[in-house]
PDB file of N, CA and C in Angstrom:
ATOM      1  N   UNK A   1      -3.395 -26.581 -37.692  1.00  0.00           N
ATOM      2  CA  UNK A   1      -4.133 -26.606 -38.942  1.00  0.00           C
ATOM      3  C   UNK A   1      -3.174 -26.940 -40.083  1.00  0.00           C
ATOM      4  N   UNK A   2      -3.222 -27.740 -40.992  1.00  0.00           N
ATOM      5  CA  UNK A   2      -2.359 -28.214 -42.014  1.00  0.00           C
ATOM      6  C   UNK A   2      -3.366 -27.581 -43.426  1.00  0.00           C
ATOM      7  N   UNK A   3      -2.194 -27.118 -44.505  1.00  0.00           N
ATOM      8  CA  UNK A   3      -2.778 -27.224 -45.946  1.00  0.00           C
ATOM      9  C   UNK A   3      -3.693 -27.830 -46.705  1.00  0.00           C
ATOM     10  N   UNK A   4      -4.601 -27.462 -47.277  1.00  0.00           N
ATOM     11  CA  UNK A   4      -5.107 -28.915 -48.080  1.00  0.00           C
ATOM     12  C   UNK A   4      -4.114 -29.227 -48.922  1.00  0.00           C
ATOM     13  N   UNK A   5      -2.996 -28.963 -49.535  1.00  0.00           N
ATOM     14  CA  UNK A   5      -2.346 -29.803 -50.354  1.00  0.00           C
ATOM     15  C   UNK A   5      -0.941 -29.462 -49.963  1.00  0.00           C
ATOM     16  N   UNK A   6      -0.369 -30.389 -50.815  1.00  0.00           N
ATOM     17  CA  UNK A   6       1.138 -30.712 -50.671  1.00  0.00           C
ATOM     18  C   UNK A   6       2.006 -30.778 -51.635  1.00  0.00           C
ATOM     19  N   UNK A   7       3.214 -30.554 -52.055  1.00  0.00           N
ATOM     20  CA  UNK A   7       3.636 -31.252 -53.150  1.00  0.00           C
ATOM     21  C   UNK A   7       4.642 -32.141 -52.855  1.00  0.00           C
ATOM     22  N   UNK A   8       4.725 -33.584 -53.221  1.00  0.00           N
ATOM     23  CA  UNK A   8       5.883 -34.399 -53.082  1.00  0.00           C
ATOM     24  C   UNK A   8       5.659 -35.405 -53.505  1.00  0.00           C
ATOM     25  N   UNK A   9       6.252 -36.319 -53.778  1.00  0.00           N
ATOM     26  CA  UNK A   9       6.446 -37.897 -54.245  1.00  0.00           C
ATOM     27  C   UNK A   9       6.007 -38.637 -54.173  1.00  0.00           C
ATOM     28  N   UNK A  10       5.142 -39.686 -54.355  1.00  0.00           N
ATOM     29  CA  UNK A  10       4.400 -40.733 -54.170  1.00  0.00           C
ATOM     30  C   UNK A  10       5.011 -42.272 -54.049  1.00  0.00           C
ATOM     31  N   UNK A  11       5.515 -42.816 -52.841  1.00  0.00           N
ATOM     32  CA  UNK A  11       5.953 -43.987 -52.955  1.00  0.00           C
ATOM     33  C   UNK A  11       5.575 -45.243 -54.019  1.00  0.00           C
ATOM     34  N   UNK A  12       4.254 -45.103 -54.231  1.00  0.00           N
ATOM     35  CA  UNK A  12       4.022 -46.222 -55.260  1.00  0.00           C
ATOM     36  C   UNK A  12       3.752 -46.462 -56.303  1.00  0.00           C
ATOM     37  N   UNK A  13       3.859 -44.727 -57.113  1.00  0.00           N
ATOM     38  CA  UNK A  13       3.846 -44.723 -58.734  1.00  0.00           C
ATOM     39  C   UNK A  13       5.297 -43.625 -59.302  1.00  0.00           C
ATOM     40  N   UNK A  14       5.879 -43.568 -57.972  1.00  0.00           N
ATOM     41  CA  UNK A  14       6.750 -42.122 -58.115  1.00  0.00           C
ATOM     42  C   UNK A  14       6.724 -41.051 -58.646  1.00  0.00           C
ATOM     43  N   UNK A  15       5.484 -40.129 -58.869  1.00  0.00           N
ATOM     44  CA  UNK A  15       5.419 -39.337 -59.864  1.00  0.00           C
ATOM     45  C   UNK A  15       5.127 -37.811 -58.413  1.00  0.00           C
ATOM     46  N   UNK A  16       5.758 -37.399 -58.972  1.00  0.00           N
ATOM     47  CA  UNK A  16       5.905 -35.828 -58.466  1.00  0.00           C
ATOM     48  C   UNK A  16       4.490 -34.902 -58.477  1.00  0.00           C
ATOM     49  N   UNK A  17       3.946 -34.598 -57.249  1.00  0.00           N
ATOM     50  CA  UNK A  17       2.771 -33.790 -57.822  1.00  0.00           C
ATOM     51  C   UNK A  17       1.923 -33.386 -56.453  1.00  0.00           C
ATOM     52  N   UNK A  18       0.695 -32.485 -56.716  1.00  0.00           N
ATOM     53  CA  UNK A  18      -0.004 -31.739 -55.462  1.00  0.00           C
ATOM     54  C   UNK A  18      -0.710 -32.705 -55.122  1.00  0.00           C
ATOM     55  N   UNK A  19      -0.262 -33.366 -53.664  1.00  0.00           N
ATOM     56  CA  UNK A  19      -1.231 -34.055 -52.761  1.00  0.00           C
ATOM     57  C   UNK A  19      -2.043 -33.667 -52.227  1.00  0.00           C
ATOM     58  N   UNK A  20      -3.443 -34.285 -51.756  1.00  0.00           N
ATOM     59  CA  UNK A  20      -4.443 -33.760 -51.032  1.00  0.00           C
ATOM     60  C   UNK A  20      -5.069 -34.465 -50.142  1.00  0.00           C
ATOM     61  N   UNK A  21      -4.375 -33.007 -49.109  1.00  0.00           N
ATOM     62  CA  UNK A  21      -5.257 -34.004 -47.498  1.00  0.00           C
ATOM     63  C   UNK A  21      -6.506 -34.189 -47.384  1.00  0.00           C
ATOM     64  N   UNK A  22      -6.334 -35.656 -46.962  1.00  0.00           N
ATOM     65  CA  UNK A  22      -7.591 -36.242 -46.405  1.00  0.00           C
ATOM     66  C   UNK A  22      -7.713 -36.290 -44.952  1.00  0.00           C
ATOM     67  N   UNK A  23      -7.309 -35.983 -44.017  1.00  0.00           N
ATOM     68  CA  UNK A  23      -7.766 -35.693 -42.603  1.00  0.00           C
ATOM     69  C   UNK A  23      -6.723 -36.805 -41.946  1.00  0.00           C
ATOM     70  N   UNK A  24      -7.228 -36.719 -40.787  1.00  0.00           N
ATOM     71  CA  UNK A  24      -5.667 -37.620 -39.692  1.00  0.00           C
ATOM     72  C   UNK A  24      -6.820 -39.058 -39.478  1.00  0.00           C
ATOM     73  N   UNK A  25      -5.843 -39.705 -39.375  1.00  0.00           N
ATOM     74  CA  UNK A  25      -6.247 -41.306 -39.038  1.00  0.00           C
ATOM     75  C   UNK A  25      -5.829 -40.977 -37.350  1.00  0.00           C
ATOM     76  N   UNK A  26      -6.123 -41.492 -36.554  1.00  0.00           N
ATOM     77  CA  UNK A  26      -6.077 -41.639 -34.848  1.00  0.00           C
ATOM     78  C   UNK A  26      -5.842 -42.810 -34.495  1.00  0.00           C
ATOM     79  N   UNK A  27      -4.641 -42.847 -33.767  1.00  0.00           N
ATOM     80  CA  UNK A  27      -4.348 -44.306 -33.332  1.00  0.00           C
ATOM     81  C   UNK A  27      -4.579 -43.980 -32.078  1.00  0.00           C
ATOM     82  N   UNK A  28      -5.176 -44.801 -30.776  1.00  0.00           N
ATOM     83  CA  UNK A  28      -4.994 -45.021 -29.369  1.00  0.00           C
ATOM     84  C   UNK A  28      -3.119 -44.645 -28.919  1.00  0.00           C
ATOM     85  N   UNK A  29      -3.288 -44.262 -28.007  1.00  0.00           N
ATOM     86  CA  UNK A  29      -1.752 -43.995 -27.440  1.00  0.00           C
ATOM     87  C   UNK A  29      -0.956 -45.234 -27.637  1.00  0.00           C
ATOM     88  N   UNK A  30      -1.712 -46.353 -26.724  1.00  0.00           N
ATOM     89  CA  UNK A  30      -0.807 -47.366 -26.357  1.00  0.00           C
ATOM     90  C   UNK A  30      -0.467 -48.107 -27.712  1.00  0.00           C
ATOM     91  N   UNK A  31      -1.624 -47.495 -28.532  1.00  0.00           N
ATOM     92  CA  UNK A  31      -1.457 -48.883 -30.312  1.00  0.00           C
ATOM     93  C   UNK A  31      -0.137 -47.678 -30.916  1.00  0.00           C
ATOM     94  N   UNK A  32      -0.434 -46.918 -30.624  1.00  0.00           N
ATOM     95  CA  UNK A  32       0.785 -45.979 -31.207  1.00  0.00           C
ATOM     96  C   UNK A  32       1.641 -46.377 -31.165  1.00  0.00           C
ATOM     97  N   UNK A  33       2.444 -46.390 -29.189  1.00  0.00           N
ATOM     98  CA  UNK A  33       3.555 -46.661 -28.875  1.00  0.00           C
ATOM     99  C   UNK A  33       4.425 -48.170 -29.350  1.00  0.00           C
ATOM    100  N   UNK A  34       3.499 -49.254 -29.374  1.00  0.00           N
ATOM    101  CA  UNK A  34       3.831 -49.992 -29.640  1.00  0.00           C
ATOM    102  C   UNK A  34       3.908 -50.499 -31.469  1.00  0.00           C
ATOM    103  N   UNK A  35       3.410 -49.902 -32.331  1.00  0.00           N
ATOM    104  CA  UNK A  35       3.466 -49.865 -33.592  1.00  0.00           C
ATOM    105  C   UNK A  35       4.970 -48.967 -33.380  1.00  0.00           C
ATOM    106  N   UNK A  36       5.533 -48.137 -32.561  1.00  0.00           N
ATOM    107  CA  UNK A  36       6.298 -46.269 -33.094  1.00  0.00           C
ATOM    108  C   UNK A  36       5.569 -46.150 -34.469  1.00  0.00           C
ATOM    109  N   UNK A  37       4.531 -44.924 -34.108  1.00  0.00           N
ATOM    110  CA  UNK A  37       4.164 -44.337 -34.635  1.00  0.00           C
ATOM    111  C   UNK A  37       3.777 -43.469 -34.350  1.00  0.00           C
ATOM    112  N   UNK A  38       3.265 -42.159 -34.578  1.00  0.00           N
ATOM    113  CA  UNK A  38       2.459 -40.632 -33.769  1.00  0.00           C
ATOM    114  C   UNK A  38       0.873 -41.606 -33.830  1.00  0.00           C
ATOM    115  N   UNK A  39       0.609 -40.854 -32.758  1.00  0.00           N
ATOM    116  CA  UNK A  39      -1.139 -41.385 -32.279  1.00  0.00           C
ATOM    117  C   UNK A  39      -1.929 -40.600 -33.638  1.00  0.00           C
ATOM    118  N   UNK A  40      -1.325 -39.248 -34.006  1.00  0.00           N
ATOM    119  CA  UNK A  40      -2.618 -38.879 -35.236  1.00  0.00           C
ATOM    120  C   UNK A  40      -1.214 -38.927 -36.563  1.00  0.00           C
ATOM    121  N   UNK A  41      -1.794 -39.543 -37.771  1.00  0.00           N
ATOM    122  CA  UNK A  41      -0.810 -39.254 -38.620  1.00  0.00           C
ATOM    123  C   UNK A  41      -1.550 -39.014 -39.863  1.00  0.00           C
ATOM    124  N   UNK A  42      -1.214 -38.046 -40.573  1.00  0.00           N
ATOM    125  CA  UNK A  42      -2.047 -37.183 -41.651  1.00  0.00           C
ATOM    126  C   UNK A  42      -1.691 -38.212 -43.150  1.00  0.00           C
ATOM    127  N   UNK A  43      -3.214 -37.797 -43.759  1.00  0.00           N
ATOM    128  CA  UNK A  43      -3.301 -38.879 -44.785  1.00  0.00           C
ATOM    129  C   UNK A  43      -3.626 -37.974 -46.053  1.00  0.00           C
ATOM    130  N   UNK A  44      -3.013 -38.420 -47.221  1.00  0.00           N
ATOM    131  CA  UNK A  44      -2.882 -37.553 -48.479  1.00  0.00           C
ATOM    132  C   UNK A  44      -3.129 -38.545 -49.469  1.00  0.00           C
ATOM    133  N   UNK A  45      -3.403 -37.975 -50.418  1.00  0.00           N
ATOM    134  CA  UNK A  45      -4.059 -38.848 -51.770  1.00  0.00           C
ATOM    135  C   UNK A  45      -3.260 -38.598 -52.996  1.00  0.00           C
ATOM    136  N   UNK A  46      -2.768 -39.217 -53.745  1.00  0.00           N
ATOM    137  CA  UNK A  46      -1.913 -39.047 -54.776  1.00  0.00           C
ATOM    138  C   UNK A  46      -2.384 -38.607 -55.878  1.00  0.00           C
ATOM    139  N   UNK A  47      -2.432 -37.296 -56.771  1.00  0.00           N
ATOM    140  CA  UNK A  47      -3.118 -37.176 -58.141  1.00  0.00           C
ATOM    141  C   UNK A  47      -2.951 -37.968 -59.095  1.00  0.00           C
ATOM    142  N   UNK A  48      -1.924 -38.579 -59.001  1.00  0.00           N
ATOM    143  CA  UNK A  48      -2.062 -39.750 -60.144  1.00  0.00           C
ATOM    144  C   UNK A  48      -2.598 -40.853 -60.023  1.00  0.00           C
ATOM    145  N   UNK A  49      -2.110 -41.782 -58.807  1.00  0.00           N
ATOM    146  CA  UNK A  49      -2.570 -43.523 -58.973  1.00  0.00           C
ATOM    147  C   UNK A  49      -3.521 -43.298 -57.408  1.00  0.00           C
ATOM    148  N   UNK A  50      -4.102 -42.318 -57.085  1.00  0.00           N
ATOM    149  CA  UNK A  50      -4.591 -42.438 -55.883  1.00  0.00           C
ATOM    150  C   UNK A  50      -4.678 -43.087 -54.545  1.00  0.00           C
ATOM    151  N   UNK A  51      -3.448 -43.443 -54.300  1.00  0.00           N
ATOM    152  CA  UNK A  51      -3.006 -43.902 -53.479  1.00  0.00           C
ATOM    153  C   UNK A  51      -3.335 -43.518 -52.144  1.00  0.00           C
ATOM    154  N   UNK A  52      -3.720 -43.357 -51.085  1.00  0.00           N
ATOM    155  CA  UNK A  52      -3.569 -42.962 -49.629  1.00  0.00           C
ATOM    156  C   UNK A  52      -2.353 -42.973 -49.224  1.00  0.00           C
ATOM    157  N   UNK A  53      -1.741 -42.175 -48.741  1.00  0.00           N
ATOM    158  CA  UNK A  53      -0.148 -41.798 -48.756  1.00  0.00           C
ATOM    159  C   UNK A  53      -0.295 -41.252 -46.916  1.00  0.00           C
ATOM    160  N   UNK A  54       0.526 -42.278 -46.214  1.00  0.00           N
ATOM    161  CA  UNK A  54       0.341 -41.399 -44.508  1.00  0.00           C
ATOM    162  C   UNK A  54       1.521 -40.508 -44.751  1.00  0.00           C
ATOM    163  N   UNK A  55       1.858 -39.481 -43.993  1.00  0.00           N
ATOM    164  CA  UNK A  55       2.760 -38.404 -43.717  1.00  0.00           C
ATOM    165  C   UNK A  55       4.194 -39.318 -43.714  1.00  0.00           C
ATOM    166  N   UNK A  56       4.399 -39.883 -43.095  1.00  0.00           N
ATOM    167  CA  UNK A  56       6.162 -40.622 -42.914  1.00  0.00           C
ATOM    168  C   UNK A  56       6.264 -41.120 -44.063  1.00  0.00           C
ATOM    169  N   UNK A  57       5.527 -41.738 -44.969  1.00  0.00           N
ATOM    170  CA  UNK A  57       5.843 -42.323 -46.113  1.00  0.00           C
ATOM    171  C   UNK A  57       5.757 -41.764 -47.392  1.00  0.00           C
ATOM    172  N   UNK A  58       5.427 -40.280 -47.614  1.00  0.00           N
ATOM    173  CA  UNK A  58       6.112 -39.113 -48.574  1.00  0.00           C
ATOM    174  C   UNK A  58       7.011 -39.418 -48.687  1.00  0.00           C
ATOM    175  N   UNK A  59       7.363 -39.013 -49.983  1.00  0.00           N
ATOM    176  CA  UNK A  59       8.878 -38.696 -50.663  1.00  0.00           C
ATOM    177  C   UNK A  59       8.883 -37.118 -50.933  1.00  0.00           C
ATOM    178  N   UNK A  60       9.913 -37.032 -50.863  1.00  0.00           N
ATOM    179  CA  UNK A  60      10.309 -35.173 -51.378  1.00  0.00           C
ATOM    180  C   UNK A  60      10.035 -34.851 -52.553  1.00  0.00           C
ATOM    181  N   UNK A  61       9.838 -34.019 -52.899  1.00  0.00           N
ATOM    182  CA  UNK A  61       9.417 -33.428 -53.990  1.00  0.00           C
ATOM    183  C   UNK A  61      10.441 -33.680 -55.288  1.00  0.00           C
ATOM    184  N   UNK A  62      10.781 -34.058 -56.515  1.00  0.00           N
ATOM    185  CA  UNK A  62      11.661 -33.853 -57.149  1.00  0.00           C
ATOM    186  C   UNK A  62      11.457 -32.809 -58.755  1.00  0.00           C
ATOM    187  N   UNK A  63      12.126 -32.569 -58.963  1.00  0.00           N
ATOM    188  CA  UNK A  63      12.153 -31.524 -59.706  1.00  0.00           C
ATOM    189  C   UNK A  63      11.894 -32.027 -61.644  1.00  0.00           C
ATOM    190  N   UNK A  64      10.755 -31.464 -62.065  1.00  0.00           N
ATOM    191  CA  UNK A  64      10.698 -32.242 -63.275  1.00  0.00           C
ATOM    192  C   UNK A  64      11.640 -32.173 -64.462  1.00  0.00           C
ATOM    193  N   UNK A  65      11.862 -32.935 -65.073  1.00  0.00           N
ATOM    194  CA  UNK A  65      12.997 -33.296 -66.024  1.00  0.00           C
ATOM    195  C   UNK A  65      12.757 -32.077 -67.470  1.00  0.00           C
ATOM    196  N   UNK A  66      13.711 -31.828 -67.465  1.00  0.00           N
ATOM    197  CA  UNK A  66      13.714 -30.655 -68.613  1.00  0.00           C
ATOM    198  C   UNK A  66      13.455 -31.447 -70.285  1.00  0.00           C
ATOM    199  N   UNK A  67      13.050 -30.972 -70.866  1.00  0.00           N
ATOM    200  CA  UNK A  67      12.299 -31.568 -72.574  1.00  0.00           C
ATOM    201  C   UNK A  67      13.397 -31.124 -73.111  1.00  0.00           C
ATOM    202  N   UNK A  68      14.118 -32.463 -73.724  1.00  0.00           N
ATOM    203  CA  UNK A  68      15.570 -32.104 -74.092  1.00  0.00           C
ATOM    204  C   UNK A  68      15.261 -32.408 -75.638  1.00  0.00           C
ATOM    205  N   UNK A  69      13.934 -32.840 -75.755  1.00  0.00           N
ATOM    206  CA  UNK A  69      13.664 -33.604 -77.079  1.00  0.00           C
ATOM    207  C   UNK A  69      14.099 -32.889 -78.527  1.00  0.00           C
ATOM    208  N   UNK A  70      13.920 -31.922 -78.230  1.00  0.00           N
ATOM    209  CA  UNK A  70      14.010 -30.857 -79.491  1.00  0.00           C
ATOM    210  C   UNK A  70      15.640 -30.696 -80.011  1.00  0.00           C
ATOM    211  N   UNK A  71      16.314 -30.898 -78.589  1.00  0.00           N
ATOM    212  CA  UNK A  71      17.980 -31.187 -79.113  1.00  0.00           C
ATOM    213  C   UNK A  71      18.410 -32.373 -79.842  1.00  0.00           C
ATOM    214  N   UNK A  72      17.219 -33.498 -79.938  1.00  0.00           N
ATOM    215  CA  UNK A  72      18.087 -34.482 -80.736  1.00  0.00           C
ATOM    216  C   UNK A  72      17.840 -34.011 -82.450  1.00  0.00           C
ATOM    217  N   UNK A  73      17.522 -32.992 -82.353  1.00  0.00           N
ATOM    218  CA  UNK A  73      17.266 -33.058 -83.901  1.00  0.00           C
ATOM    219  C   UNK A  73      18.534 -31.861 -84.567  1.00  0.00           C
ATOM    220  N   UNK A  74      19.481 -31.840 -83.560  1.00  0.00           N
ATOM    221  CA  UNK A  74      20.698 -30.990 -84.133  1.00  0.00           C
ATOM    222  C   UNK A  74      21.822 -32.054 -84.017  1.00  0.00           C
ATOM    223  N   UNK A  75      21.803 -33.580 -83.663  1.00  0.00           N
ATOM    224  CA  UNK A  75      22.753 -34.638 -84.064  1.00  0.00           C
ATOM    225  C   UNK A  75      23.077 -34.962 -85.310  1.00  0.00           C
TER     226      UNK A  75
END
């Protein structure tokens, strides 16, 4: 049983954030083996650019950038 959500990276808008599973895609064994790929591979949706995101092609999570903005006003 997997989470409904996730948090990590989105290959095609890069933005950091809670993914949400959409259920496993099923490949045949033999289309598997010959793609290398797993026969079921879990599919996630990006909150930002909604992307369909399969499991191998996540990025890790990265950590959001601290608001430094308020320091430029002591230059």
């Amino acid at each position: 049983m997997t989470s409904n959500r996730r948090v990590a990276t989105c290959p095609s808008c890069k933005q950091s954030g809670e993914f949400v599973y959409l259920g496993d895609q099923r490949w045949p064994p033999e289309h598997a083996r010959v793609l290398n790929i797993a026969s079921i591979v879990q599919l996630w949706s990006c909150p930002f650019c909604q992307t369909t995101v399969s499991e191998p092609d996540l990025l890790p999570s990265r950590p959001a950038k601290p608001d430094v903005s308020s320091l430029n006003r002591y230059r």
